[in-house]
PDB file of N, CA and C in Angstrom:
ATOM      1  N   UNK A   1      17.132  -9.123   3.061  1.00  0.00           N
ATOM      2  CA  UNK A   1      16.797  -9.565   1.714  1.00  0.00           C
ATOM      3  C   UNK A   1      15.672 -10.581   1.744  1.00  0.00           C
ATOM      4  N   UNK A   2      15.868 -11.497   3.034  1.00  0.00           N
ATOM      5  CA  UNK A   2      14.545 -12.466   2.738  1.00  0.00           C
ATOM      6  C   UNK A   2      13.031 -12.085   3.070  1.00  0.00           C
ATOM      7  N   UNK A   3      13.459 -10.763   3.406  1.00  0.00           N
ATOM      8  CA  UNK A   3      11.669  -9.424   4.296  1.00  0.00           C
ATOM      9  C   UNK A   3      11.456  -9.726   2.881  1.00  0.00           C
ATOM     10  N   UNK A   4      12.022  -8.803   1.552  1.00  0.00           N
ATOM     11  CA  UNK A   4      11.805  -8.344   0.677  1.00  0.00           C
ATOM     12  C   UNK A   4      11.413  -9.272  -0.342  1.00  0.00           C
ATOM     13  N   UNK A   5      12.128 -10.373  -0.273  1.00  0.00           N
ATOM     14  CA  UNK A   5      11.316 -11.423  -1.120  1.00  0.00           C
ATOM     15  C   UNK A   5      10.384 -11.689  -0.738  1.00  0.00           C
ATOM     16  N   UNK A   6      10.046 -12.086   0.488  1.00  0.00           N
ATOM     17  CA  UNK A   6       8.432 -12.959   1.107  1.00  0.00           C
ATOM     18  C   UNK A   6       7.391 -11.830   0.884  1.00  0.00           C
ATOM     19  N   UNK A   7       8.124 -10.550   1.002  1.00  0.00           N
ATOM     20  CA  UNK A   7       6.552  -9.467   0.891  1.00  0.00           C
ATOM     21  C   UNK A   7       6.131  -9.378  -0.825  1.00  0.00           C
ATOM     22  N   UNK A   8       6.745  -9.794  -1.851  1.00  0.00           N
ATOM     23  CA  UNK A   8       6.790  -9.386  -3.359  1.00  0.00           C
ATOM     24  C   UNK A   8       6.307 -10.605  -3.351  1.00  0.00           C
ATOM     25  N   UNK A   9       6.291 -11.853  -2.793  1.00  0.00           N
ATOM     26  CA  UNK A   9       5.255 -12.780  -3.229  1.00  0.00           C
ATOM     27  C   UNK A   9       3.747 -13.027  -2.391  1.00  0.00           C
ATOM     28  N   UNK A  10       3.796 -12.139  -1.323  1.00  0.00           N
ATOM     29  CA  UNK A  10       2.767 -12.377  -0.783  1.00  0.00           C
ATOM     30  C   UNK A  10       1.711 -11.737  -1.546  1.00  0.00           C
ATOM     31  N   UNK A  11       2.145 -10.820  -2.488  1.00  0.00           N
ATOM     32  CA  UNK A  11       1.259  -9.196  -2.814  1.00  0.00           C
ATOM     33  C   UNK A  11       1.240  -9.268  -4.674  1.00  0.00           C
ATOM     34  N   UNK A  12       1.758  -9.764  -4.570  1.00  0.00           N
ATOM     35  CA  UNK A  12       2.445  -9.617  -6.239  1.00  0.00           C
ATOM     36  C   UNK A  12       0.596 -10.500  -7.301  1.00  0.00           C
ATOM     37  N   UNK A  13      -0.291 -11.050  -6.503  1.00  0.00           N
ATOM     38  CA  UNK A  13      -1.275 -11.239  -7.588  1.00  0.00           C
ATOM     39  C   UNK A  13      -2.247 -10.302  -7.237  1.00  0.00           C
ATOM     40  N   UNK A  14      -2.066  -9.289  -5.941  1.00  0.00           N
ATOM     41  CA  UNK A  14      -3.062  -8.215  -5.423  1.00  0.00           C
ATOM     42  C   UNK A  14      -2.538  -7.001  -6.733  1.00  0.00           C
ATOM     43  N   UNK A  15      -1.836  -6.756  -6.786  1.00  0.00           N
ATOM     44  CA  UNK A  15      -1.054  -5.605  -7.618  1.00  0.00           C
ATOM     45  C   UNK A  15      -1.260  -5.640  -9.337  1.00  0.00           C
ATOM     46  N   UNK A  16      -1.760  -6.505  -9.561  1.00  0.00           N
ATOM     47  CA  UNK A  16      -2.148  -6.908 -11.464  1.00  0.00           C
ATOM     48  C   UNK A  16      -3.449  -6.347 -11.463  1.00  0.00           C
ATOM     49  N   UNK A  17      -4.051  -6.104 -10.308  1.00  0.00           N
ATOM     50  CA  UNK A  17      -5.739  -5.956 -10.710  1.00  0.00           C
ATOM     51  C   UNK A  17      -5.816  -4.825  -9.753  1.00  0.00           C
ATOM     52  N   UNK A  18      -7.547  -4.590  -9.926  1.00  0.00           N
ATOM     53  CA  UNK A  18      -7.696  -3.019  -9.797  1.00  0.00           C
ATOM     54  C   UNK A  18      -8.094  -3.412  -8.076  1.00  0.00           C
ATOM     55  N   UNK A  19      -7.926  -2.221  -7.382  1.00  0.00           N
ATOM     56  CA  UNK A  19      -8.054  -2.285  -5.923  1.00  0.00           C
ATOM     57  C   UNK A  19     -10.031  -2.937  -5.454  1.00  0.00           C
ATOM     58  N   UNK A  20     -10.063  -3.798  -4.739  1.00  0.00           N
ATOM     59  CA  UNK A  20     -11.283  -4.296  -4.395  1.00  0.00           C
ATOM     60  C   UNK A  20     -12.179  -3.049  -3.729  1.00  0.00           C
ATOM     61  N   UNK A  21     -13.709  -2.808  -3.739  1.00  0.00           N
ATOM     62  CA  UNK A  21     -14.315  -1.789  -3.399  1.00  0.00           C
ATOM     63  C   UNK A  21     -14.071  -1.959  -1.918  1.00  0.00           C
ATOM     64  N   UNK A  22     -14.646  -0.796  -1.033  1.00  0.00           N
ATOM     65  CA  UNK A  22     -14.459  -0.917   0.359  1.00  0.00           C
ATOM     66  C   UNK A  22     -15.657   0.111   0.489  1.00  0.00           C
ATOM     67  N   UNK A  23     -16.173   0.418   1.622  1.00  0.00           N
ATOM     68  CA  UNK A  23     -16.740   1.711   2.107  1.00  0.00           C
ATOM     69  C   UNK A  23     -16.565   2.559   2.509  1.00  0.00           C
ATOM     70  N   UNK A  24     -17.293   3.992   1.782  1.00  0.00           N
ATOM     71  CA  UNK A  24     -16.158   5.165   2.272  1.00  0.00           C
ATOM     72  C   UNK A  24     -15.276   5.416   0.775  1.00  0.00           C
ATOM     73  N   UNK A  25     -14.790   4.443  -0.017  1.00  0.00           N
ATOM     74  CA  UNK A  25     -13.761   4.725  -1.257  1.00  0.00           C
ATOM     75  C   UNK A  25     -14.760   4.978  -2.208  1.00  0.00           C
ATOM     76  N   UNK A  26     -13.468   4.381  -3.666  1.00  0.00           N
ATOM     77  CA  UNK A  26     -13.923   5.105  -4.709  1.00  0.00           C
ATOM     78  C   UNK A  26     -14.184   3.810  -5.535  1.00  0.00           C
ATOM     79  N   UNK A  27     -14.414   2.434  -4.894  1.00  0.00           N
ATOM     80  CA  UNK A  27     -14.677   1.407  -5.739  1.00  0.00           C
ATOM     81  C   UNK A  27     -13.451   0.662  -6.360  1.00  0.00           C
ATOM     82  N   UNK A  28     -13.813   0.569  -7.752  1.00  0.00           N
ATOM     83  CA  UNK A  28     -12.126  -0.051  -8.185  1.00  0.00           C
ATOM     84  C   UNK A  28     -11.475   0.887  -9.271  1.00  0.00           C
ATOM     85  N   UNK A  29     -11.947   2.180  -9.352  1.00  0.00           N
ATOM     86  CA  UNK A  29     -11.711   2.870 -10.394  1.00  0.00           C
ATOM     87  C   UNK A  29      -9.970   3.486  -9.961  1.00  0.00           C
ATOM     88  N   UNK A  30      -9.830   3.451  -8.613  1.00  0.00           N
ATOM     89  CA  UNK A  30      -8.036   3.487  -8.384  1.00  0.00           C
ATOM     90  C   UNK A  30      -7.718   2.013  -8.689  1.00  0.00           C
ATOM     91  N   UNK A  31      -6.468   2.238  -9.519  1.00  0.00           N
ATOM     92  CA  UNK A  31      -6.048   0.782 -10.316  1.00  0.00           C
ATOM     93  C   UNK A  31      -4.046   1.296  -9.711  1.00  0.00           C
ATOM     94  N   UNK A  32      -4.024   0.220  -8.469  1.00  0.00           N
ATOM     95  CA  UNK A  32      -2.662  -0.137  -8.667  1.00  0.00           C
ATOM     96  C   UNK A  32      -1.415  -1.102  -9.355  1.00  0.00           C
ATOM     97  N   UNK A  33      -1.057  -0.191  -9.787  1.00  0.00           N
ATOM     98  CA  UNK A  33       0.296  -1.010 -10.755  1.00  0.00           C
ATOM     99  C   UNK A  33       1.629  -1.845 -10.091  1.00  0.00           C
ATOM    100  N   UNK A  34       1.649  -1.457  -9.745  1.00  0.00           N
ATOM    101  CA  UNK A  34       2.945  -2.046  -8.604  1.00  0.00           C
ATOM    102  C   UNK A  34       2.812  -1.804  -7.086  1.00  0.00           C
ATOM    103  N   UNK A  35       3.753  -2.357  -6.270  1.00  0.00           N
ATOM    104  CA  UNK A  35       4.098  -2.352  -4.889  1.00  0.00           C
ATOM    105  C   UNK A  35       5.216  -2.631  -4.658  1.00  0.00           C
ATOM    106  N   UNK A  36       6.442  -2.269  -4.079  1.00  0.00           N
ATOM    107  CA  UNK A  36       7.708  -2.878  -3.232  1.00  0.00           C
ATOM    108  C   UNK A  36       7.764  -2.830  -2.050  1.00  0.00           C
ATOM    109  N   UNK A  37       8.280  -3.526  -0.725  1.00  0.00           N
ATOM    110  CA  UNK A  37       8.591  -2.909   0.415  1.00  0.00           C
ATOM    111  C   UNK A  37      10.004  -2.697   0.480  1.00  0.00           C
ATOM    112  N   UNK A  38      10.975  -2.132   1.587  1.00  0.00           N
ATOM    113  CA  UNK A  38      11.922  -1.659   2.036  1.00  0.00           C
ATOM    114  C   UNK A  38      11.717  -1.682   3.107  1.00  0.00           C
ATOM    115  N   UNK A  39      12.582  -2.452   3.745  1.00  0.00           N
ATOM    116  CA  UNK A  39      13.136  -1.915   5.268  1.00  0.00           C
ATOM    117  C   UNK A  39      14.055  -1.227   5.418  1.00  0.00           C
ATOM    118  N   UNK A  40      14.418  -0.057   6.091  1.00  0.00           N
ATOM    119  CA  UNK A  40      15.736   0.883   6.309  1.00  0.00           C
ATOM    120  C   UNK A  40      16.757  -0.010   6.813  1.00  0.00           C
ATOM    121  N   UNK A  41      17.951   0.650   6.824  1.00  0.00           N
ATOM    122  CA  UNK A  41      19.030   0.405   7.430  1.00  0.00           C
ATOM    123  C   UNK A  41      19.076   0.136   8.707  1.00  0.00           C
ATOM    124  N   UNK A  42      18.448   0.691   9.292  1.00  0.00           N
ATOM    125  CA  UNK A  42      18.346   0.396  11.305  1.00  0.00           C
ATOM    126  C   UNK A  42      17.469  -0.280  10.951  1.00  0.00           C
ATOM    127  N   UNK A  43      16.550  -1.100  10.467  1.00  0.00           N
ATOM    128  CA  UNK A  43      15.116  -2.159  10.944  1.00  0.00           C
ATOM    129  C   UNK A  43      13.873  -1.825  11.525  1.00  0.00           C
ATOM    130  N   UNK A  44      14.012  -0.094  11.495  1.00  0.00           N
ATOM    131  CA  UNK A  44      12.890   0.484  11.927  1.00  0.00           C
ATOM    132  C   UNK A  44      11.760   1.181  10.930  1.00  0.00           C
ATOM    133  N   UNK A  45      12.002   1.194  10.020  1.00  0.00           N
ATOM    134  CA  UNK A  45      10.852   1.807   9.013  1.00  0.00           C
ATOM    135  C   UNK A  45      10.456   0.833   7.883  1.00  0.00           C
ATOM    136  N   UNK A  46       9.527   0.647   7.351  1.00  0.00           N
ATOM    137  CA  UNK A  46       8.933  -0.074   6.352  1.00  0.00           C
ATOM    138  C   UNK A  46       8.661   1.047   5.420  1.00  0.00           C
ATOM    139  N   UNK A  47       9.033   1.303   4.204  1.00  0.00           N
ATOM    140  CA  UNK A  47       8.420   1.487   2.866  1.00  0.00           C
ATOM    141  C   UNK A  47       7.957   1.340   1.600  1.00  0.00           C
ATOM    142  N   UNK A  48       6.309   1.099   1.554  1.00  0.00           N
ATOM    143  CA  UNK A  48       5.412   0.290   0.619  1.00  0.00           C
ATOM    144  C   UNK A  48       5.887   1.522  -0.613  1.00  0.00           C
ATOM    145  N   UNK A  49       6.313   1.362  -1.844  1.00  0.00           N
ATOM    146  CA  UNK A  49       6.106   2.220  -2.560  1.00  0.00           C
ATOM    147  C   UNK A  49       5.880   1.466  -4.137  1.00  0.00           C
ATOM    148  N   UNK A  50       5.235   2.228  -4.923  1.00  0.00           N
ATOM    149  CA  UNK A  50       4.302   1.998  -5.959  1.00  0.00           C
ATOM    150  C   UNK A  50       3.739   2.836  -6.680  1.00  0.00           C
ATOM    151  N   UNK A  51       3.211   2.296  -7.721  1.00  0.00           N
ATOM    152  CA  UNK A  51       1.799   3.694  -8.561  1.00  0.00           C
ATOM    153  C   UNK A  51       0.496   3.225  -8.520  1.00  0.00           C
ATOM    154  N   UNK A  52      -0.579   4.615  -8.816  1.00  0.00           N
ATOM    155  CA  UNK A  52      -1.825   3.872  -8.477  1.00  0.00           C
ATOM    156  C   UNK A  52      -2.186   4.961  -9.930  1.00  0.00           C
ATOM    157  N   UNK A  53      -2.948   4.902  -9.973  1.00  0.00           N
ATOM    158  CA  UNK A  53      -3.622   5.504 -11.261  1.00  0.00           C
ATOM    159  C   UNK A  53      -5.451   5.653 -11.318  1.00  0.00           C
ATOM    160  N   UNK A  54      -5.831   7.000 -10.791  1.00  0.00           N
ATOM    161  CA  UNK A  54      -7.083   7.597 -10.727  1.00  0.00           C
ATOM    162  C   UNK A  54      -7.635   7.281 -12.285  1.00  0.00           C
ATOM    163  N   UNK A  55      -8.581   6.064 -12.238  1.00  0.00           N
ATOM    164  CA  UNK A  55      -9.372   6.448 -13.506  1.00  0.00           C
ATOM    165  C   UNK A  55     -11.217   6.334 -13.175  1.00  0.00           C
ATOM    166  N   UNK A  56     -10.981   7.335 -12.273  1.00  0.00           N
ATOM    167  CA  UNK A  56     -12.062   7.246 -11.359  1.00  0.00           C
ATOM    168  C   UNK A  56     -13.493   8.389 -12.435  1.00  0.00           C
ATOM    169  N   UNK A  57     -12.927   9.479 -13.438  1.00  0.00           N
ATOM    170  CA  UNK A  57     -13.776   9.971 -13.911  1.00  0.00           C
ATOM    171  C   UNK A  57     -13.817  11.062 -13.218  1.00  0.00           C
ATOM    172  N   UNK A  58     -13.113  11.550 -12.170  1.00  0.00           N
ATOM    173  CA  UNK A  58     -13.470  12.513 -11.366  1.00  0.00           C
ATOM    174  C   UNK A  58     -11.943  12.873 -10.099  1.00  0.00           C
ATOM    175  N   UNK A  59     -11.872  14.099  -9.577  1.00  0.00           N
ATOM    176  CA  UNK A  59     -10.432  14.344  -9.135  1.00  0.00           C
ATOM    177  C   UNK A  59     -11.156  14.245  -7.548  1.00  0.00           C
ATOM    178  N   UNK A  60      -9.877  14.091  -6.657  1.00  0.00           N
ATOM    179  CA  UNK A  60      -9.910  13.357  -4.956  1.00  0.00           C
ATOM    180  C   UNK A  60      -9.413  15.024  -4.845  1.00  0.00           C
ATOM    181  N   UNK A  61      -9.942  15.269  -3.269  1.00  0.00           N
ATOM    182  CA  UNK A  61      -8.865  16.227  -2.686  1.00  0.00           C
ATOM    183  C   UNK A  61      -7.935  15.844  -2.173  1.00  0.00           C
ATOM    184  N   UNK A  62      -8.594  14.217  -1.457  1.00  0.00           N
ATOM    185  CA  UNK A  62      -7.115  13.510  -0.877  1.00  0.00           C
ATOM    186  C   UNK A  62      -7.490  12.054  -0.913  1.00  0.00           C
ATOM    187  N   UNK A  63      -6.154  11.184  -1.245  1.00  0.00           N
ATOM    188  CA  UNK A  63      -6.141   9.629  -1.184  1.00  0.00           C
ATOM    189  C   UNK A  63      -5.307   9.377  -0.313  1.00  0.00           C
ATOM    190  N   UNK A  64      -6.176   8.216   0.454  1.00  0.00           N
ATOM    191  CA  UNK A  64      -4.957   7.326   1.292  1.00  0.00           C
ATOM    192  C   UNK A  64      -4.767   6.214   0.918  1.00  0.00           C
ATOM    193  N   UNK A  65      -3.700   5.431   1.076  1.00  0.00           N
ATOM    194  CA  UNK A  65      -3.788   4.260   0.613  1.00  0.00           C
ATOM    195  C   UNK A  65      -3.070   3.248   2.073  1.00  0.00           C
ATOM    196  N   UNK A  66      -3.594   1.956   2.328  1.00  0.00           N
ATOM    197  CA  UNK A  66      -3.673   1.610   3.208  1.00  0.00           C
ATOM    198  C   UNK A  66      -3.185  -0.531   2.967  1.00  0.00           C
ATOM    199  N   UNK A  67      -2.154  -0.402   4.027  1.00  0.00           N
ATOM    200  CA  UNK A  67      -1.555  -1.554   3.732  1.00  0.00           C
ATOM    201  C   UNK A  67      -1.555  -2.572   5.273  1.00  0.00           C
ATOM    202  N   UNK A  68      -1.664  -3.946   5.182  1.00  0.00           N
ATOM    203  CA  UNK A  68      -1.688  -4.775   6.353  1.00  0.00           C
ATOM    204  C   UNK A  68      -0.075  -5.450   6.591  1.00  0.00           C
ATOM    205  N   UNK A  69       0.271  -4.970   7.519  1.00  0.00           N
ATOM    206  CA  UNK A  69       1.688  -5.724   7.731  1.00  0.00           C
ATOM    207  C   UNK A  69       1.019  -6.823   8.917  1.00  0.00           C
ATOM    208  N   UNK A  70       1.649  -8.250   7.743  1.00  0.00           N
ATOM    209  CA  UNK A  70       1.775  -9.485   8.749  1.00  0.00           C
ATOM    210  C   UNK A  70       3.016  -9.828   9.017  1.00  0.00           C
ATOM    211  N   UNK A  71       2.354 -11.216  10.093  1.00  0.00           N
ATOM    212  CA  UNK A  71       4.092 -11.933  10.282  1.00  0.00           C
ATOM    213  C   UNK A  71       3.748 -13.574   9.158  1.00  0.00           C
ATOM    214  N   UNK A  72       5.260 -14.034   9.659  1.00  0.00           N
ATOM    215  CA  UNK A  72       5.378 -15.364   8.859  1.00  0.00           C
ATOM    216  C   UNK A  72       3.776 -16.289   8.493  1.00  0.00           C
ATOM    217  N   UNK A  73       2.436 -15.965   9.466  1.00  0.00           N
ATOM    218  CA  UNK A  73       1.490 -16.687   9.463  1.00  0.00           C
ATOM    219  C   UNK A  73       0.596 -16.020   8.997  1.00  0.00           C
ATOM    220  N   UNK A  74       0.652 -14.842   8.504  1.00  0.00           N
ATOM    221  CA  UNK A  74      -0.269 -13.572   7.957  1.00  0.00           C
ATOM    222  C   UNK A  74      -1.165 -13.155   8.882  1.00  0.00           C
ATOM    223  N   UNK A  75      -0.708 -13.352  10.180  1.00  0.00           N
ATOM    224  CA  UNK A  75      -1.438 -12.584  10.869  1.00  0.00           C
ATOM    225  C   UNK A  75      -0.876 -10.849  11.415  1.00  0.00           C
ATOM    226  N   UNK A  76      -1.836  -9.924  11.314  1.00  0.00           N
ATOM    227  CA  UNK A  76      -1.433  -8.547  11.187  1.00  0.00           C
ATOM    228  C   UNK A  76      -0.919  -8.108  12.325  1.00  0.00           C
ATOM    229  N   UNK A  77      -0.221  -7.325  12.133  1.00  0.00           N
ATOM    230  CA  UNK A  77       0.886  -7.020  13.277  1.00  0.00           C
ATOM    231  C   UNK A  77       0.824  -5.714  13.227  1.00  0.00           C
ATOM    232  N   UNK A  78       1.206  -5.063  12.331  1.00  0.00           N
ATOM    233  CA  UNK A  78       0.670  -3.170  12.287  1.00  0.00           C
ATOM    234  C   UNK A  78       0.009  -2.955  10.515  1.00  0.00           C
ATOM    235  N   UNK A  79       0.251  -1.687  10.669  1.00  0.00           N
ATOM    236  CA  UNK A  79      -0.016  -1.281   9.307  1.00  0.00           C
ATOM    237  C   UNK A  79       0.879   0.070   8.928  1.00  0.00           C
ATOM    238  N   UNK A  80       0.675   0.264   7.516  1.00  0.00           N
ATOM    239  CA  UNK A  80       1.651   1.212   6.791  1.00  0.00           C
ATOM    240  C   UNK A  80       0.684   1.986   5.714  1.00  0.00           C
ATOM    241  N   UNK A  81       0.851   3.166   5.730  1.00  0.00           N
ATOM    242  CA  UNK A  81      -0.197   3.905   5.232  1.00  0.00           C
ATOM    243  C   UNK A  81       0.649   5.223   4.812  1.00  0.00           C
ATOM    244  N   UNK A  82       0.067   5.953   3.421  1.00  0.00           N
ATOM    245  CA  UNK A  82       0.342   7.483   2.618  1.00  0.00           C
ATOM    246  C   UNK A  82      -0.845   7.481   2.381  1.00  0.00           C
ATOM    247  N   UNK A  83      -0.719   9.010   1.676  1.00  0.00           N
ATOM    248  CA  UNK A  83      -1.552   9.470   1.297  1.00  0.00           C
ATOM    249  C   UNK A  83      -1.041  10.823   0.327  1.00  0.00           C
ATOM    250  N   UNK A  84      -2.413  11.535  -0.594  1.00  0.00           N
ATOM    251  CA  UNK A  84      -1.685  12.612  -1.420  1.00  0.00           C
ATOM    252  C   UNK A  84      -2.545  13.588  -0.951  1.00  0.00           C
ATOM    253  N   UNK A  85      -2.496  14.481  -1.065  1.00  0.00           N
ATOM    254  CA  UNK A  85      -3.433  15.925  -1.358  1.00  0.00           C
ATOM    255  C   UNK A  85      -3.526  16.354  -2.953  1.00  0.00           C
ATOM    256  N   UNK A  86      -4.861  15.598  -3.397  1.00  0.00           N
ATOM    257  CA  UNK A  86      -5.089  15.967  -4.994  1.00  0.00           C
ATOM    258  C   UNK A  86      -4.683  15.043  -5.842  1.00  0.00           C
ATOM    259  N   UNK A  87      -5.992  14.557  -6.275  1.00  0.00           N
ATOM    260  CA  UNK A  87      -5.288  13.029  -7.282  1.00  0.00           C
ATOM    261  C   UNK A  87      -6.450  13.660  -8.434  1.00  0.00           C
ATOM    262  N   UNK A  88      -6.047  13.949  -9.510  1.00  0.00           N
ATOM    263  CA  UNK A  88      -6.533  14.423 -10.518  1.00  0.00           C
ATOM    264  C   UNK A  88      -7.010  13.184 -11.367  1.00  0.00           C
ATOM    265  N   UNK A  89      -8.488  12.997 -12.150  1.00  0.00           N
ATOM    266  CA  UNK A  89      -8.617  12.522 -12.804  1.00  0.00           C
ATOM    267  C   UNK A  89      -7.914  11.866 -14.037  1.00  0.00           C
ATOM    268  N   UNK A  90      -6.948  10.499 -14.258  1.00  0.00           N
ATOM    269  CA  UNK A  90      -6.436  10.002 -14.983  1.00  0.00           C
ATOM    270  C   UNK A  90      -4.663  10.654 -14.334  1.00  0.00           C
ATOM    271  N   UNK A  91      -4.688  10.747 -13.300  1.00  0.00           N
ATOM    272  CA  UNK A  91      -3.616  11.174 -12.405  1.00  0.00           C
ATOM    273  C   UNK A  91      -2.799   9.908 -12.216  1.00  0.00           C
ATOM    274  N   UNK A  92      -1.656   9.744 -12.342  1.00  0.00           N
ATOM    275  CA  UNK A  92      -1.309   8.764 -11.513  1.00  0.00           C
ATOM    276  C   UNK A  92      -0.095   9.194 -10.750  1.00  0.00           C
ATOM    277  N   UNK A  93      -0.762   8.207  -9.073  1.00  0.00           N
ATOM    278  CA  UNK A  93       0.548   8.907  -7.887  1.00  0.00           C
ATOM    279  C   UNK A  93       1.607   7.587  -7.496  1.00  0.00           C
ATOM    280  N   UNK A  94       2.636   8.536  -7.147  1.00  0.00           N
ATOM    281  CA  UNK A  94       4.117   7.629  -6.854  1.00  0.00           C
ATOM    282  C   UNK A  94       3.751   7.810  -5.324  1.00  0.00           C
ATOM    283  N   UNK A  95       3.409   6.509  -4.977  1.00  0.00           N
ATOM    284  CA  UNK A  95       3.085   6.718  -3.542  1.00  0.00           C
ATOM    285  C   UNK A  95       4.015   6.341  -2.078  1.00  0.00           C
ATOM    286  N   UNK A  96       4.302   6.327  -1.466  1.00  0.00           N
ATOM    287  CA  UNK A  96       5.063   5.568  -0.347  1.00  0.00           C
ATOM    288  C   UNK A  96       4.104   5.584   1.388  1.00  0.00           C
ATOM    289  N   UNK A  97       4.007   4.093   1.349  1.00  0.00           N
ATOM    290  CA  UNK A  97       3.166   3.857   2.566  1.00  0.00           C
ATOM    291  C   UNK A  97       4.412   3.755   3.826  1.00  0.00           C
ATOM    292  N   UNK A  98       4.479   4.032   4.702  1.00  0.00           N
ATOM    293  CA  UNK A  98       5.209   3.933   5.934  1.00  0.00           C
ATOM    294  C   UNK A  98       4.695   3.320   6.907  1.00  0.00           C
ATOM    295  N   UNK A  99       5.505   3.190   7.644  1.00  0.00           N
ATOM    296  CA  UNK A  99       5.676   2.328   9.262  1.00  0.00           C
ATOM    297  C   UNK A  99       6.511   2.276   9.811  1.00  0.00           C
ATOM    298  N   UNK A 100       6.675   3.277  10.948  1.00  0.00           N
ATOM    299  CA  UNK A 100       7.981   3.147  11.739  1.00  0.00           C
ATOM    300  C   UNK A 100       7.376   2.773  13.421  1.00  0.00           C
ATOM    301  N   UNK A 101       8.452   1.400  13.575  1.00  0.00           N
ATOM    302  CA  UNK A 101       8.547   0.722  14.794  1.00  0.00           C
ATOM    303  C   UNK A 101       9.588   0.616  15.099  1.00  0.00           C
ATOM    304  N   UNK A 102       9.779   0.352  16.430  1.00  0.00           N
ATOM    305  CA  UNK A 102      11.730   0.143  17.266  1.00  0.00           C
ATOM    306  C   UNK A 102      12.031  -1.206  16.557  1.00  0.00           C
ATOM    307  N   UNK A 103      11.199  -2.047  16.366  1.00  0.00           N
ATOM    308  CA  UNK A 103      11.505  -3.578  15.897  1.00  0.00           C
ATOM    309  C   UNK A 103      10.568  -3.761  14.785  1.00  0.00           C
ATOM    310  N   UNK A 104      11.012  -4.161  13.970  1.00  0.00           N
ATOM    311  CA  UNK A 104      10.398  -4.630  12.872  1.00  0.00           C
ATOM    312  C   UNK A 104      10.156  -6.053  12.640  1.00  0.00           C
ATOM    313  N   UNK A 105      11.277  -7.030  13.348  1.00  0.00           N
ATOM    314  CA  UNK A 105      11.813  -8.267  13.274  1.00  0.00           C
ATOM    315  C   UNK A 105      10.172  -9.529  12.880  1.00  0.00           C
ATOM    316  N   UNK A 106       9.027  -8.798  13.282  1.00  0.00           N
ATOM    317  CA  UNK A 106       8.189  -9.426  13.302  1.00  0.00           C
ATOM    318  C   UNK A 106       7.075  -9.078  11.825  1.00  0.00           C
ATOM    319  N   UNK A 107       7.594  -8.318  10.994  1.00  0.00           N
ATOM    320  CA  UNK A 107       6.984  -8.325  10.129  1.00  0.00           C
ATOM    321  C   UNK A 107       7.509  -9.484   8.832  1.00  0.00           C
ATOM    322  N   UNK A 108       6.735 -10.209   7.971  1.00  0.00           N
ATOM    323  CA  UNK A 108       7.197 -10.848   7.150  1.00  0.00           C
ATOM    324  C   UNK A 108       6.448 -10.919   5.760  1.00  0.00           C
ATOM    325  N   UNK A 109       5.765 -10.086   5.964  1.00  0.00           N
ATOM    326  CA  UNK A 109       4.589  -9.446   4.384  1.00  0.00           C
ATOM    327  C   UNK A 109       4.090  -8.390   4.402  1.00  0.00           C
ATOM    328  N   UNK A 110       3.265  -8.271   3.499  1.00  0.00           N
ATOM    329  CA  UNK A 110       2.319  -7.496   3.435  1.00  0.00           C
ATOM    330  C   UNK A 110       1.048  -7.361   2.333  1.00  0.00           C
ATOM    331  N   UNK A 111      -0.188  -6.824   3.080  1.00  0.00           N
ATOM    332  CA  UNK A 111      -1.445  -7.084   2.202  1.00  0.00           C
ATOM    333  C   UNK A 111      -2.309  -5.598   1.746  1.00  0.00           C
ATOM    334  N   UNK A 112      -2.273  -5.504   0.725  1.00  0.00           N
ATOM    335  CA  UNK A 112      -3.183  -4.121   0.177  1.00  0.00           C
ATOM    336  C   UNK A 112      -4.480  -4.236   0.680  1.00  0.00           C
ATOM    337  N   UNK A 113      -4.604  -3.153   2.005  1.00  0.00           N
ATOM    338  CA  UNK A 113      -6.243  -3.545   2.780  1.00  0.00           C
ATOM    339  C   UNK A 113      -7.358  -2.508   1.927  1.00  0.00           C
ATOM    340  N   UNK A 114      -6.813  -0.886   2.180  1.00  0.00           N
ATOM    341  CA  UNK A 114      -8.206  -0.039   1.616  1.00  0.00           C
ATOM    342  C   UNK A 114      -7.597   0.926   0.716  1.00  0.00           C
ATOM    343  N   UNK A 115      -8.273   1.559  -0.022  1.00  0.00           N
ATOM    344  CA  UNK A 115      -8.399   3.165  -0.256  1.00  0.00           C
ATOM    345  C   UNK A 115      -9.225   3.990   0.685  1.00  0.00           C
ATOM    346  N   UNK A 116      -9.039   5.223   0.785  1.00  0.00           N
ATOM    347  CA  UNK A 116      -9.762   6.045   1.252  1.00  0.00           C
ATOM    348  C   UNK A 116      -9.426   7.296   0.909  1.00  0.00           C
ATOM    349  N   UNK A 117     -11.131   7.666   0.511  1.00  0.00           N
ATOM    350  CA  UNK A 117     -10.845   9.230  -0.293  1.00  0.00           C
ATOM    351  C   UNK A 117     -11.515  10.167   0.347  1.00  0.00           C
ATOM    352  N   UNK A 118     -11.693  11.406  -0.234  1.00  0.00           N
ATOM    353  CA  UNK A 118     -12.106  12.714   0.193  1.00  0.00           C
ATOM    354  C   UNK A 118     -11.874  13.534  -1.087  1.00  0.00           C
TER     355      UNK A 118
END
């Protein structure tokens, strides 16, 4: 329970506004609405899940969406990443980013790093 609180405040003023441009993406025209994480029952999987909403003007063949897992000091430790096949203009996807490790014990946030399209 205390993973799940520290990651909803680490992320929670990234998630009100539209995703920052990167290279390679689609700028800020993907606008995410939310984020949660989950850790499983064994302590081995992380799941980022959320909506994002294409108001890009134009349809993806494929989106990834791409997340930074830190520890207690925000320094990155792995990452957790989905993706769709086909994000339709004014589309919006129910996404789930993953990460499966034997130990998790060292994750204690997480940070919305990229998009990446095709």
């Amino acid at each position: 329970m205390k993973l799940l609180l520290l990651m909803t405040v680490l992320v929670s003023p990234l998630f009100c506004q539209q995703a920052p441009p990167v290279p390679g993406d689609s700028g800020t025209c993907l606008v995410m609405t939310e984020a949660k994480a989950k850790l499983d029952s064994n302590g081995q999987k992380i799941s980022i899940t959320g909506l994002v909403l294409n108001k890009c003007g134009r349809s993806f063949d494929i989106v990834q969406i791409w997340f930074k897992l830190v520890d207690g000091v925000g320094v990155r430790v792995a990452d957790a990443f989905g993706w769709v096949g086909g994000l339709a203009d004014g589309e919006t996807w129910k996404y789930e980013a993953i990460n499966i490790r034997l130990d998790q014990s060292d994750v204690a946030g997480f940070k919305f790093d990229k998009f990446l399209i095709r």
